[in-house]
PDB file of N, CA and C in Angstrom:
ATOM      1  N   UNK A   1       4.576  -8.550   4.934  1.00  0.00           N
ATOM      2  CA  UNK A   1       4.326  -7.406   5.770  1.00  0.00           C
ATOM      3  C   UNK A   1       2.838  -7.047   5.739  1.00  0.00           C
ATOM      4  N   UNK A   2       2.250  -7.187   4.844  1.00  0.00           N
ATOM      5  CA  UNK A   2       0.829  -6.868   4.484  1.00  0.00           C
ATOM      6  C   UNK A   2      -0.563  -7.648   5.228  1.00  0.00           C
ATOM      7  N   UNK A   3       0.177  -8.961   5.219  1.00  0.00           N
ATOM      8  CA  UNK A   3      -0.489 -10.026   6.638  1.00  0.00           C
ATOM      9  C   UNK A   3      -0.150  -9.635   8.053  1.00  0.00           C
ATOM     10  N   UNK A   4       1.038  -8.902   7.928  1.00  0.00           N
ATOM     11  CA  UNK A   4       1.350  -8.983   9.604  1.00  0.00           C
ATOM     12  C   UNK A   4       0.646  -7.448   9.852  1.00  0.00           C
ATOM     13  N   UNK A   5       0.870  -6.659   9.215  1.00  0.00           N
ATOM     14  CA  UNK A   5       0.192  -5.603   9.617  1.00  0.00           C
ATOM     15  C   UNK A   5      -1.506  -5.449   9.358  1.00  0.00           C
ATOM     16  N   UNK A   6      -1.943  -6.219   8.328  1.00  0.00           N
ATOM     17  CA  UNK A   6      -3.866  -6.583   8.791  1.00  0.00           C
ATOM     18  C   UNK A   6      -3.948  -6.995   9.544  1.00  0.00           C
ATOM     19  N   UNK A   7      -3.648  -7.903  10.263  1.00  0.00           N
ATOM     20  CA  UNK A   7      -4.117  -8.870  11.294  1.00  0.00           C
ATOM     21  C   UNK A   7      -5.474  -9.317  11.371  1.00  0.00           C
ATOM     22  N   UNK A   8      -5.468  -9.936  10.323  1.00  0.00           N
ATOM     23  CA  UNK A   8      -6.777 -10.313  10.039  1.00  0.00           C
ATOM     24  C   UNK A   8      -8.613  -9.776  10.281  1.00  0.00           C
ATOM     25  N   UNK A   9      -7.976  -8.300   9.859  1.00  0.00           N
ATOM     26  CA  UNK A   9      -8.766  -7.573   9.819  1.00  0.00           C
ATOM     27  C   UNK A   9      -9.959  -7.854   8.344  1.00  0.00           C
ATOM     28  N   UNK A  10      -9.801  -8.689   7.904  1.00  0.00           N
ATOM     29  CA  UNK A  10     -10.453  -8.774   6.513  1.00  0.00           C
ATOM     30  C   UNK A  10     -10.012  -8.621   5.527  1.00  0.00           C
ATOM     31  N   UNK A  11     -10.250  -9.066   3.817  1.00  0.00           N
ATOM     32  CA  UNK A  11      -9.463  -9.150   3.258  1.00  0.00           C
ATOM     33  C   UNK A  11      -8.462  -8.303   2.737  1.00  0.00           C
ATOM     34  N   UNK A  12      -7.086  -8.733   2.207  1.00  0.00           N
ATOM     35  CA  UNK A  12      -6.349  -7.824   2.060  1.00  0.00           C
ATOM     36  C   UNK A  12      -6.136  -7.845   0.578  1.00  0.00           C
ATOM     37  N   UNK A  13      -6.008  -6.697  -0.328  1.00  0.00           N
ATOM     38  CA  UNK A  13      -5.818  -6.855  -1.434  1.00  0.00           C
ATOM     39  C   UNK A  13      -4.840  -6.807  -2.054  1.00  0.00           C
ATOM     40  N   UNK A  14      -3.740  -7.300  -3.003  1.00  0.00           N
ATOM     41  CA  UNK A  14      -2.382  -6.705  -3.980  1.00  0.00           C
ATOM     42  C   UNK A  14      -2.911  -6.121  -5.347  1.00  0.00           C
ATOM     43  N   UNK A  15      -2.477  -4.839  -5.298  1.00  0.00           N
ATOM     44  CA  UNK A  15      -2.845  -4.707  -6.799  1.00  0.00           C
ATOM     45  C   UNK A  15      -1.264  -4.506  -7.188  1.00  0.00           C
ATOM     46  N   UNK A  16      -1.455  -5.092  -8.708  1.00  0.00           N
ATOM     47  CA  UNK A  16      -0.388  -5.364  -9.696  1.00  0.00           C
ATOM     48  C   UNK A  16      -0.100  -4.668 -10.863  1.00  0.00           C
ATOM     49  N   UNK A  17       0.799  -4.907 -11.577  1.00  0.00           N
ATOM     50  CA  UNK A  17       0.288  -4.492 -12.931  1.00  0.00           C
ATOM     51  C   UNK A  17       0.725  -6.566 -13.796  1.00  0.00           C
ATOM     52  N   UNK A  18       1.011  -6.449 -14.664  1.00  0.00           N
ATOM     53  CA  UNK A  18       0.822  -7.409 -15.147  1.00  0.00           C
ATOM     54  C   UNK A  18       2.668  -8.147 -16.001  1.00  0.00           C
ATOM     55  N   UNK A  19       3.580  -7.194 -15.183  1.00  0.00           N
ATOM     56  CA  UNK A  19       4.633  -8.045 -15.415  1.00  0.00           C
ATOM     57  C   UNK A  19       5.240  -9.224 -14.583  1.00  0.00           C
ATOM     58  N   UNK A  20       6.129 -10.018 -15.243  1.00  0.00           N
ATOM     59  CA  UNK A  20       5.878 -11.389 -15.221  1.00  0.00           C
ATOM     60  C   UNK A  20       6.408 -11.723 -13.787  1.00  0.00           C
ATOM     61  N   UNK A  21       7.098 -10.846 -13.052  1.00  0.00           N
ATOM     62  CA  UNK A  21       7.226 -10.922 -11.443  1.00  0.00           C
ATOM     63  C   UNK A  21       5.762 -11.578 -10.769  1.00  0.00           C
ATOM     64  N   UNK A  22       4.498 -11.013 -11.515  1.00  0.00           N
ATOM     65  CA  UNK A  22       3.069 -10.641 -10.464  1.00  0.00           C
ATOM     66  C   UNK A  22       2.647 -11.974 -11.083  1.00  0.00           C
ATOM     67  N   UNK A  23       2.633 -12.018 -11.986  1.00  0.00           N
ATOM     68  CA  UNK A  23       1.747 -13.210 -12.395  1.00  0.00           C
ATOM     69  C   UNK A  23       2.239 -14.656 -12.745  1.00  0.00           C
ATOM     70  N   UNK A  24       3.722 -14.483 -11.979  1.00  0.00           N
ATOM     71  CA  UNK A  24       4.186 -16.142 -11.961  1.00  0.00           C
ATOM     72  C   UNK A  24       3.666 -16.815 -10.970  1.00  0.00           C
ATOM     73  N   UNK A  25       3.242 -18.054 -11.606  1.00  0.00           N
ATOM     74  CA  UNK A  25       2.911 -19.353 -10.505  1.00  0.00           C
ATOM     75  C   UNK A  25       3.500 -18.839  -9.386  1.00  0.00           C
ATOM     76  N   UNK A  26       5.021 -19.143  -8.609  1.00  0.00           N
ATOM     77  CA  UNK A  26       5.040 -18.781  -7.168  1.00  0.00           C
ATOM     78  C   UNK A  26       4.833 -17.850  -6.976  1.00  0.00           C
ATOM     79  N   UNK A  27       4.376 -16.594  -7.414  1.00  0.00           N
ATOM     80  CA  UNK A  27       3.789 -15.422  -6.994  1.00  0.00           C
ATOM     81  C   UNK A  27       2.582 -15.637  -6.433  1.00  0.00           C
ATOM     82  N   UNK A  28       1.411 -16.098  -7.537  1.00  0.00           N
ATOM     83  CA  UNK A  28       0.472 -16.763  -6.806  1.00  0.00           C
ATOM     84  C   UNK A  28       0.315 -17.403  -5.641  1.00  0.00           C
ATOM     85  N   UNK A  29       0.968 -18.207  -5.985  1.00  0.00           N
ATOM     86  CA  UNK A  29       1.141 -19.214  -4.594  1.00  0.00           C
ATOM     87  C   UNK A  29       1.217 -18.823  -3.349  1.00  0.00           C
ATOM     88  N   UNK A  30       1.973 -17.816  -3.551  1.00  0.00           N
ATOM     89  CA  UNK A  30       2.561 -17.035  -2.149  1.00  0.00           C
ATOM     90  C   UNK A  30       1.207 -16.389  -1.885  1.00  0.00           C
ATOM     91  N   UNK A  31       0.473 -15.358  -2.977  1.00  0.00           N
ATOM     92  CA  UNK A  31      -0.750 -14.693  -2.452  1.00  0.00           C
ATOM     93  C   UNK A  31      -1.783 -15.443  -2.043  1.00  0.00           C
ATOM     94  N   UNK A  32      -2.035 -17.051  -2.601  1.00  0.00           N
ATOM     95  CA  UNK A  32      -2.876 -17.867  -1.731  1.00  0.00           C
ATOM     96  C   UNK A  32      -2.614 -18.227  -0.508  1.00  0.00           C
ATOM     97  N   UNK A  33      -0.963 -18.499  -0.133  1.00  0.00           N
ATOM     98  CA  UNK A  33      -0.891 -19.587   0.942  1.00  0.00           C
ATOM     99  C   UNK A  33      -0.911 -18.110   2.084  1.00  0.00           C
ATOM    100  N   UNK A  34      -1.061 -16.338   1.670  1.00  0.00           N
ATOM    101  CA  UNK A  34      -1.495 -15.726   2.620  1.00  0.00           C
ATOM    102  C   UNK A  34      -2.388 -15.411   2.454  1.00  0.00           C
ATOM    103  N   UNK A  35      -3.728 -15.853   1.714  1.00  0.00           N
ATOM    104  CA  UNK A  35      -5.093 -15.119   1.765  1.00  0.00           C
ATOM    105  C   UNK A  35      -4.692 -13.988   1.135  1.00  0.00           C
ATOM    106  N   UNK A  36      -4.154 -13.500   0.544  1.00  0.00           N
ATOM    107  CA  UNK A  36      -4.099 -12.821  -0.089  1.00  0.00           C
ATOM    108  C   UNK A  36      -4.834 -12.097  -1.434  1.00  0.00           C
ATOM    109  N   UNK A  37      -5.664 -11.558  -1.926  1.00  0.00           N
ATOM    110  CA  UNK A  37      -6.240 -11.090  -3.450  1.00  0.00           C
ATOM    111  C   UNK A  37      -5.856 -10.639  -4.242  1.00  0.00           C
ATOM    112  N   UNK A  38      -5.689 -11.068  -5.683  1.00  0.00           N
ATOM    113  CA  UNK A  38      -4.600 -10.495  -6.304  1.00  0.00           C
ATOM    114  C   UNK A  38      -5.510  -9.447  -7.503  1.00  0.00           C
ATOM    115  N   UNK A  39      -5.300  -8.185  -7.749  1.00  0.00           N
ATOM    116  CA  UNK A  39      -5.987  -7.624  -8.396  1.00  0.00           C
ATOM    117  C   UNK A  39      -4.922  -7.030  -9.567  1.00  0.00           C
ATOM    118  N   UNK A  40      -5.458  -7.328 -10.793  1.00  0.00           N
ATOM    119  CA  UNK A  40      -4.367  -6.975 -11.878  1.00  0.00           C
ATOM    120  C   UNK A  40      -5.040  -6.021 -12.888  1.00  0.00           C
ATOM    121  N   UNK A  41      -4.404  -4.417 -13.261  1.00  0.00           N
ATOM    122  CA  UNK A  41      -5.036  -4.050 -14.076  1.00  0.00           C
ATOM    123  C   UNK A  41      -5.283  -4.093 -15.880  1.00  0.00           C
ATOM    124  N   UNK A  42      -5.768  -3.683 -15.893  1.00  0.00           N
ATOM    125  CA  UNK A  42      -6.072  -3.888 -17.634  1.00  0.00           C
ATOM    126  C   UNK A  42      -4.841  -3.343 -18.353  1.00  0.00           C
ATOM    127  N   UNK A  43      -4.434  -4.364 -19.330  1.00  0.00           N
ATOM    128  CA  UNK A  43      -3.202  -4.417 -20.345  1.00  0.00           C
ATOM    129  C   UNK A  43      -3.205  -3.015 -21.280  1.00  0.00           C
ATOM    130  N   UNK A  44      -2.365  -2.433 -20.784  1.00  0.00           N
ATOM    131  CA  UNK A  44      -2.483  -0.521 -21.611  1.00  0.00           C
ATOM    132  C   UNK A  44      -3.300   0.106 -21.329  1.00  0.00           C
ATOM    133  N   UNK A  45      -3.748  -0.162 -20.153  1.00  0.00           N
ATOM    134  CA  UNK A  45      -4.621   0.788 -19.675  1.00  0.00           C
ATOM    135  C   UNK A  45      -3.547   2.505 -19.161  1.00  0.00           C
ATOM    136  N   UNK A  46      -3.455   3.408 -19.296  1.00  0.00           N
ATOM    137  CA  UNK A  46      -2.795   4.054 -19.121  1.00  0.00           C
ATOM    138  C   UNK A  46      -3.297   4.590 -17.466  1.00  0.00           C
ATOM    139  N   UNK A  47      -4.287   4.855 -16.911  1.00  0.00           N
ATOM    140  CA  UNK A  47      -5.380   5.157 -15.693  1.00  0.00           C
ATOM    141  C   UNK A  47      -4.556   3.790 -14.939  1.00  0.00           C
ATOM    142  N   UNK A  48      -4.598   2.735 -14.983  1.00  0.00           N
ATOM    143  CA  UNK A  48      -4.530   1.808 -13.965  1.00  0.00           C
ATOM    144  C   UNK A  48      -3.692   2.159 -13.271  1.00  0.00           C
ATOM    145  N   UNK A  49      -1.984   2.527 -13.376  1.00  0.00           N
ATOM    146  CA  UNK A  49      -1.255   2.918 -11.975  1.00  0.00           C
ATOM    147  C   UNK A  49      -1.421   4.505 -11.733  1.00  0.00           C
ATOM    148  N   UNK A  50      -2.273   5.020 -12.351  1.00  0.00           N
ATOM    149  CA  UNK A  50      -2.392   6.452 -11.827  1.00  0.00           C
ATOM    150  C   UNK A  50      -1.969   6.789 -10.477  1.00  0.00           C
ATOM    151  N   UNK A  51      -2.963   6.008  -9.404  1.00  0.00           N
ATOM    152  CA  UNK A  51      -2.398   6.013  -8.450  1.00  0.00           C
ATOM    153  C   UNK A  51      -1.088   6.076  -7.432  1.00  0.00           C
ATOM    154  N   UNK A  52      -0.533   4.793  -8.153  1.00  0.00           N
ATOM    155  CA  UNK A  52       1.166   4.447  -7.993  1.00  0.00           C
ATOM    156  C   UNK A  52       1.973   5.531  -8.435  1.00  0.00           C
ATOM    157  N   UNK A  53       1.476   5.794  -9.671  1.00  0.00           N
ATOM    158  CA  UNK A  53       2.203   6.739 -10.480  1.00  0.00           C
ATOM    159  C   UNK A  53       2.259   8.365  -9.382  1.00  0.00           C
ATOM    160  N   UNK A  54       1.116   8.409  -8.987  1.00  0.00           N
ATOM    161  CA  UNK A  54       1.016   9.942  -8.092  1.00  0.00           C
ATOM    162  C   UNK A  54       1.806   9.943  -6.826  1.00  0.00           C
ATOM    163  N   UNK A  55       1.459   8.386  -6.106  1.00  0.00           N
ATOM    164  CA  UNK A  55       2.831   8.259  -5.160  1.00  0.00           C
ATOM    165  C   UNK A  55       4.280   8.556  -5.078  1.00  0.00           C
ATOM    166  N   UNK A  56       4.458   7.601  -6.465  1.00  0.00           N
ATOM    167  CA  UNK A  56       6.035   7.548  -6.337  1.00  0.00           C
ATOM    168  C   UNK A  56       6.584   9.546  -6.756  1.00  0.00           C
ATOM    169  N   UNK A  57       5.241  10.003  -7.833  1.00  0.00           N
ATOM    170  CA  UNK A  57       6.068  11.665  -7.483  1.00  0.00           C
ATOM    171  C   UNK A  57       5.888  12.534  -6.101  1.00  0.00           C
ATOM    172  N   UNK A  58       4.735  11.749  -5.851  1.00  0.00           N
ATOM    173  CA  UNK A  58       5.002  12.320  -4.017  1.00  0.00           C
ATOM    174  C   UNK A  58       6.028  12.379  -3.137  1.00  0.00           C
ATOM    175  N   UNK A  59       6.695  11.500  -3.496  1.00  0.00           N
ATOM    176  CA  UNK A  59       7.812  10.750  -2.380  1.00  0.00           C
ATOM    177  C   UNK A  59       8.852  11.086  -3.256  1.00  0.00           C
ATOM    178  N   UNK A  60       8.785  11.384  -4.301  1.00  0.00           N
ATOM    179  CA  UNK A  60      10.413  12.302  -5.113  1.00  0.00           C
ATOM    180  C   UNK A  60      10.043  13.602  -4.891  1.00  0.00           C
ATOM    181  N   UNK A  61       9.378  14.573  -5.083  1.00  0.00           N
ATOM    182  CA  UNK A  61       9.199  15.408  -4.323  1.00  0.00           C
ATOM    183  C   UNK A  61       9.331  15.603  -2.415  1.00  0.00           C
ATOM    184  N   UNK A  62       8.268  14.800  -1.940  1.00  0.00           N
ATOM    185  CA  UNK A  62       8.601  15.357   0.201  1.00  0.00           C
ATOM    186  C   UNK A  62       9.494  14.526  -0.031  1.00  0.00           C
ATOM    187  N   UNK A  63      10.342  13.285  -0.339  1.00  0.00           N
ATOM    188  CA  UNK A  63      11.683  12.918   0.645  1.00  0.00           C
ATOM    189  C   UNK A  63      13.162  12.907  -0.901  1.00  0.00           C
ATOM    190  N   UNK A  64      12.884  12.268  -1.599  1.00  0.00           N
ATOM    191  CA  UNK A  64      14.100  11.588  -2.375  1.00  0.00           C
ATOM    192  C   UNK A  64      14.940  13.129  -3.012  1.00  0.00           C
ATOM    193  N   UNK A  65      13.861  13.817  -3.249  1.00  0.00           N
ATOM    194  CA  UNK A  65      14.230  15.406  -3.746  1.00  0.00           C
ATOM    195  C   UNK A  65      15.071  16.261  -2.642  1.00  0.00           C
ATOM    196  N   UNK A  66      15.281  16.222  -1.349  1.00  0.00           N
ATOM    197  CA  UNK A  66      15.578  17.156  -0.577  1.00  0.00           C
ATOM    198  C   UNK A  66      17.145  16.769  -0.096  1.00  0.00           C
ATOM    199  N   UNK A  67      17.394  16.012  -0.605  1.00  0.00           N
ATOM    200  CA  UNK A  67      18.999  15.954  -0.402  1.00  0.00           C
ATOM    201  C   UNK A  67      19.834  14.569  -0.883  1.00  0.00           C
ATOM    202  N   UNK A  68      21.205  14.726  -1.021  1.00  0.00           N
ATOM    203  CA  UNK A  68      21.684  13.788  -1.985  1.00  0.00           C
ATOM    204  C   UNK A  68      21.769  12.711  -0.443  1.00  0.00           C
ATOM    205  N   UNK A  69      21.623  11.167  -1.280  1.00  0.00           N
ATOM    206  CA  UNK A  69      22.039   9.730   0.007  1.00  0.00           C
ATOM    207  C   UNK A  69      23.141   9.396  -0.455  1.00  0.00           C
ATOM    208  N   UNK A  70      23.791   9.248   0.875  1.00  0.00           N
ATOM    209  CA  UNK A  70      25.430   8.483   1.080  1.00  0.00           C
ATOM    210  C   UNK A  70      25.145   6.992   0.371  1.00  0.00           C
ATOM    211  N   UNK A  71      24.542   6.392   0.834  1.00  0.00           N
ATOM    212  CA  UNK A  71      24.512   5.216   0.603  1.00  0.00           C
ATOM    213  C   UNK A  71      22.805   4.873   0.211  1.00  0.00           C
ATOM    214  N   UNK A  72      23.065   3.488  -0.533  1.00  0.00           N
ATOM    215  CA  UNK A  72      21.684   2.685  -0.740  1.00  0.00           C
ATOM    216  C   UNK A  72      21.167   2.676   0.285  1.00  0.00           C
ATOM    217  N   UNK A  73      21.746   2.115   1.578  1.00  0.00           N
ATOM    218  CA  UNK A  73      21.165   1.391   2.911  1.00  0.00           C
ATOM    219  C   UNK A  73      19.853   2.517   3.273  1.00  0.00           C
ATOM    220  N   UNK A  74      21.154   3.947   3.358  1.00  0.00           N
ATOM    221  CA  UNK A  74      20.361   5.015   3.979  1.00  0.00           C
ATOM    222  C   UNK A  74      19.145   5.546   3.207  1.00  0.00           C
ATOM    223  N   UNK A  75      19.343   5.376   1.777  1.00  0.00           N
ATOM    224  CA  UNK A  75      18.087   5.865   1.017  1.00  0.00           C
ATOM    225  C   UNK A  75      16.845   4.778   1.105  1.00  0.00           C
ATOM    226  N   UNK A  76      17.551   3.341   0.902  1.00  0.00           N
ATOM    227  CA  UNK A  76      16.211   2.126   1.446  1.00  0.00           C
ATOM    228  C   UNK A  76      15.582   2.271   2.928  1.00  0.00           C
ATOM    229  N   UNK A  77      16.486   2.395   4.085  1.00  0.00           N
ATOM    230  CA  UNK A  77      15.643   3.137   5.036  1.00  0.00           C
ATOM    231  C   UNK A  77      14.884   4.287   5.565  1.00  0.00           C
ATOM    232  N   UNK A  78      15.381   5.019   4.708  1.00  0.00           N
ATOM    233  CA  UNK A  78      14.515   6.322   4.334  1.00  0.00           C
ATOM    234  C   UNK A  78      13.105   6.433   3.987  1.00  0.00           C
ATOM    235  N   UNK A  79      13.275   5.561   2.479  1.00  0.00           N
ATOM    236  CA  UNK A  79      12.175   5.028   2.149  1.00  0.00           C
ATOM    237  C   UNK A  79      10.677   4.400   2.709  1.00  0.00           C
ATOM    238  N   UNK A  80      11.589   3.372   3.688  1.00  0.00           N
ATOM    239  CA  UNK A  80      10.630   2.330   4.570  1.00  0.00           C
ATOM    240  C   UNK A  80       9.931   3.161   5.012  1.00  0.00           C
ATOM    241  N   UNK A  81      11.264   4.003   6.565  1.00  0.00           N
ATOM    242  CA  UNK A  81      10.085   5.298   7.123  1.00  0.00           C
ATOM    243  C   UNK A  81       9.267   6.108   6.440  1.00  0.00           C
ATOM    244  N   UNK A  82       9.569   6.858   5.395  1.00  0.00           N
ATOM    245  CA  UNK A  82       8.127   7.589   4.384  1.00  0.00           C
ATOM    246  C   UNK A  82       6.863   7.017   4.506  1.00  0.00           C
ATOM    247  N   UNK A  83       7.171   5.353   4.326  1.00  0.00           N
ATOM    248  CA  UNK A  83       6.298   4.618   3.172  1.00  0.00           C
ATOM    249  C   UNK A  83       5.310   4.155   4.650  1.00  0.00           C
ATOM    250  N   UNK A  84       6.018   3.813   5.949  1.00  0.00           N
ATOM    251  CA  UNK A  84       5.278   2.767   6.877  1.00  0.00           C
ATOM    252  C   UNK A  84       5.358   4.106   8.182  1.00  0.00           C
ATOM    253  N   UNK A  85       5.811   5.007   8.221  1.00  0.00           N
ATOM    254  CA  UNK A  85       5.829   5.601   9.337  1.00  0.00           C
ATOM    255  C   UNK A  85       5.466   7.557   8.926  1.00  0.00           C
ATOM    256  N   UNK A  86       5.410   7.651   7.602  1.00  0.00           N
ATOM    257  CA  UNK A  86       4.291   9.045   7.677  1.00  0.00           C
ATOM    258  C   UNK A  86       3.530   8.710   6.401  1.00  0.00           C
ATOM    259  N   UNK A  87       3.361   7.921   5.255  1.00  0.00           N
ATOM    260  CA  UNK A  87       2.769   8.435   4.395  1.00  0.00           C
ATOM    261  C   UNK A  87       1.200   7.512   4.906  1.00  0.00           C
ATOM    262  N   UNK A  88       1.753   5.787   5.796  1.00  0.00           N
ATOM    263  CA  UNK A  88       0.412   5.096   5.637  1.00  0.00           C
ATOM    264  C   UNK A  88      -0.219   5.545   7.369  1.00  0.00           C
ATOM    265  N   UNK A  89       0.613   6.281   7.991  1.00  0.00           N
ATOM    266  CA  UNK A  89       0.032   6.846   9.395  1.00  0.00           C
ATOM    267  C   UNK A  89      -0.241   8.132   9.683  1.00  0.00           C
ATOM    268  N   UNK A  90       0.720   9.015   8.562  1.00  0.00           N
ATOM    269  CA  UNK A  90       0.456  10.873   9.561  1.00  0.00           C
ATOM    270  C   UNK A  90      -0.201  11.558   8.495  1.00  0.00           C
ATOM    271  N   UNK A  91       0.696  11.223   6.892  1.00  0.00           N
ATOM    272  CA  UNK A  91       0.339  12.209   5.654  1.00  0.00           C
ATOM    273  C   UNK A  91      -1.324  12.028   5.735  1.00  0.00           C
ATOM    274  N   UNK A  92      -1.999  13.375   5.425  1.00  0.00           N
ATOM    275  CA  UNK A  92      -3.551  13.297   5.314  1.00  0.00           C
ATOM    276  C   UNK A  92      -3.432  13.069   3.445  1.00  0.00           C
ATOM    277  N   UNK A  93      -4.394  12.666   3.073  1.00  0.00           N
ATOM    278  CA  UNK A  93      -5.208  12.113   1.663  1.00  0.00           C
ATOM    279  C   UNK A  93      -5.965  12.834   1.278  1.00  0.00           C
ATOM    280  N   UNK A  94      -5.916  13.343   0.109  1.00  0.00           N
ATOM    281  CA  UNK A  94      -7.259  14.633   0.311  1.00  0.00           C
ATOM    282  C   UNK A  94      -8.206  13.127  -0.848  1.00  0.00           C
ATOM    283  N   UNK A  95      -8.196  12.414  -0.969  1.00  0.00           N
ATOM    284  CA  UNK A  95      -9.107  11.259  -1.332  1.00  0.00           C
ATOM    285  C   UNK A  95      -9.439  10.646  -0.175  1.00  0.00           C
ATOM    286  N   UNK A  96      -9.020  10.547   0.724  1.00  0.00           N
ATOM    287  CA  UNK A  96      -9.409   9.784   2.321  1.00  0.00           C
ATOM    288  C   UNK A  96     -10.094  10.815   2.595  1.00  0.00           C
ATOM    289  N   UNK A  97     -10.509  12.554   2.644  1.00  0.00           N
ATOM    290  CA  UNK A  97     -10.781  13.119   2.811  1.00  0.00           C
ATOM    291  C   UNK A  97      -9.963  13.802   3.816  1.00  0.00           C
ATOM    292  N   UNK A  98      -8.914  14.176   3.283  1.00  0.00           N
ATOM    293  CA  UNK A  98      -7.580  15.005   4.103  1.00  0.00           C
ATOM    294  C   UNK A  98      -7.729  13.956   5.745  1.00  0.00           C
ATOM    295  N   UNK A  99      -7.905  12.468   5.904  1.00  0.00           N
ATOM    296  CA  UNK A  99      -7.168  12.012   6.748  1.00  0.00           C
ATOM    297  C   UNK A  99      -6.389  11.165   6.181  1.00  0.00           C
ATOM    298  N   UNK A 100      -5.402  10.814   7.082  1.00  0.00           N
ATOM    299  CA  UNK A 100      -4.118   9.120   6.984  1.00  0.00           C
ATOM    300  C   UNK A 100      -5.146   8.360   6.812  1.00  0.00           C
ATOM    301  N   UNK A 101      -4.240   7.177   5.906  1.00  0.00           N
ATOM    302  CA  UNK A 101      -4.731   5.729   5.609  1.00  0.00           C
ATOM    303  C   UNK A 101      -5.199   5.397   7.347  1.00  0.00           C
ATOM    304  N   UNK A 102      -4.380   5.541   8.563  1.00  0.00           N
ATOM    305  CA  UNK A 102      -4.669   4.672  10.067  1.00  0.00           C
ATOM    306  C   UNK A 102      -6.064   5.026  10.545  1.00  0.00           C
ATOM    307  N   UNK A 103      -6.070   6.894   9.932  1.00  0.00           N
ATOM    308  CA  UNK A 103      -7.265   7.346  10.496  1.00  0.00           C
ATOM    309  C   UNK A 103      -8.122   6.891  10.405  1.00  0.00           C
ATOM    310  N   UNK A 104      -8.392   6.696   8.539  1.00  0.00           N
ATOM    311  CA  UNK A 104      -9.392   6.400   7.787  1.00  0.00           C
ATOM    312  C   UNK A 104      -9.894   4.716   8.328  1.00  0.00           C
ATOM    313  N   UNK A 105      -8.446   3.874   8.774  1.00  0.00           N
ATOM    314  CA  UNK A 105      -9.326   2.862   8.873  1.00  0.00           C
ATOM    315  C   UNK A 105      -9.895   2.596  10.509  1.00  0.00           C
ATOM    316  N   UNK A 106      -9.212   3.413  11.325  1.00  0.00           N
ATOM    317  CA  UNK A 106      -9.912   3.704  12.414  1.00  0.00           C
ATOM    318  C   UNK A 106     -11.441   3.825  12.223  1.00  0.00           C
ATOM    319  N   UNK A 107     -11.392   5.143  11.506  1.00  0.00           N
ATOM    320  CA  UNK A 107     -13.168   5.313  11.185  1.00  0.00           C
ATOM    321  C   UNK A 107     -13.927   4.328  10.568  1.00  0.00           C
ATOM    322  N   UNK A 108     -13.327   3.779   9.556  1.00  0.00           N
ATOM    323  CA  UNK A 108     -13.769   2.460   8.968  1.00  0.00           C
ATOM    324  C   UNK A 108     -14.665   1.369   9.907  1.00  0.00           C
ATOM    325  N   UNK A 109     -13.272   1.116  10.793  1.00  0.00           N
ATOM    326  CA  UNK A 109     -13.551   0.239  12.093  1.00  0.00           C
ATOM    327  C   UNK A 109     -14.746  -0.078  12.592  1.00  0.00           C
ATOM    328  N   UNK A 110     -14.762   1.316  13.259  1.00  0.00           N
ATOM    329  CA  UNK A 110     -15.531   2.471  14.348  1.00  0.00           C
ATOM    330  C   UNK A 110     -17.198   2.144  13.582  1.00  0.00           C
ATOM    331  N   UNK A 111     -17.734   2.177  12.278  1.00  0.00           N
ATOM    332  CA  UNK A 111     -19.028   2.221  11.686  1.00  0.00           C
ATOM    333  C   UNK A 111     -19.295   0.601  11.526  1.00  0.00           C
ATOM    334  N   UNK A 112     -18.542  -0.196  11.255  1.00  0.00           N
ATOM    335  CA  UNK A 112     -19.012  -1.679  11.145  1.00  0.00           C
ATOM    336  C   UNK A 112     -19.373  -2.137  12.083  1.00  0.00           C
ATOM    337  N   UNK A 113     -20.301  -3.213  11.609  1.00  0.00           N
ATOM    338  CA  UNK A 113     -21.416  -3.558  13.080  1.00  0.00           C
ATOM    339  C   UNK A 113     -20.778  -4.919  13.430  1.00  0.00           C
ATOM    340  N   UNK A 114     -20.668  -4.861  14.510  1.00  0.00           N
ATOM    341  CA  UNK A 114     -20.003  -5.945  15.456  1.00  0.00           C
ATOM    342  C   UNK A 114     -20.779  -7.225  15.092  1.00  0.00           C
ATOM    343  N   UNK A 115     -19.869  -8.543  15.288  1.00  0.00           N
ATOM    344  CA  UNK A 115     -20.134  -9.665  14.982  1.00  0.00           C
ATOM    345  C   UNK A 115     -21.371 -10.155  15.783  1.00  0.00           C
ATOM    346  N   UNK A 116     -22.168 -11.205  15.135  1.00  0.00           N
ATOM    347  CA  UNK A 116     -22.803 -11.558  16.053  1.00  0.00           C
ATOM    348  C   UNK A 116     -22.682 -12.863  17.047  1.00  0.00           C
ATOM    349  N   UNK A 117     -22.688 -12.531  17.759  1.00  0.00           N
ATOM    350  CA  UNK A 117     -22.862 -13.543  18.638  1.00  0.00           C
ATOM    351  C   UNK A 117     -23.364 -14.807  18.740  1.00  0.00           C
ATOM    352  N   UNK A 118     -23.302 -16.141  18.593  1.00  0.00           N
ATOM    353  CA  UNK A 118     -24.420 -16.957  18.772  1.00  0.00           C
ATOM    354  C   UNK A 118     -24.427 -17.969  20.152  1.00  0.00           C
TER     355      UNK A 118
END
């Protein structure tokens, strides 16, 4: 999903942590044969998923918190939408500077200097 939605916008990164899912041979493999970068953080580092860590109470708080799911299906699609349809397009970032990840890379876009020509 991470290739189809860059579209080869430049590189794309995975960050990991370091269990043995991330760092098996076909794991690799898979992140080479998509261009992929694999970024792994430091062993006990407690800071490295900070990030992750602030997400996943984001999303138990605005969605998993506000009512009980019938089913897996409905809570895994629930999920998706949070994750691909408000948190990486509408929710603002007050680290993006209170815009969305789309905004931010809109603006991103928008300042890089066009290829050159030859």
């Amino acid at each position: 999903m991470a290739v189809r939605e860059r579209d080869g916008r430049g590189a794309t990164i995975l960050h990991a942590d370091h269990g043995s899912q991330f760092t098996s041979w076909s794991f690799g493999e898979n992140l080479w044969r998509w261009g992929l970068l694999e970024s792994f953080g430091t062993v006990g580092d407690c800071f490295d998923n900070a990030v992750m860590e602030s997400f996943w109470g984001r999303m138990q708080t605005e969605l998993l918190d506000i009512r009980k799911w019938s089913t897996t299906l409905e809570l895994t699609m629930a999920m998706a939408d949070y994750i691909d349809d408000f948190c990486n397009t509408e929710r603002r970032h007050s680290y993006l500077g209170n815009t969305s990840p789309a905004q931010y890379e809109r603006l991103w876009a928008d300042i890089q200097p066009s290829p050159q020509l030859s």
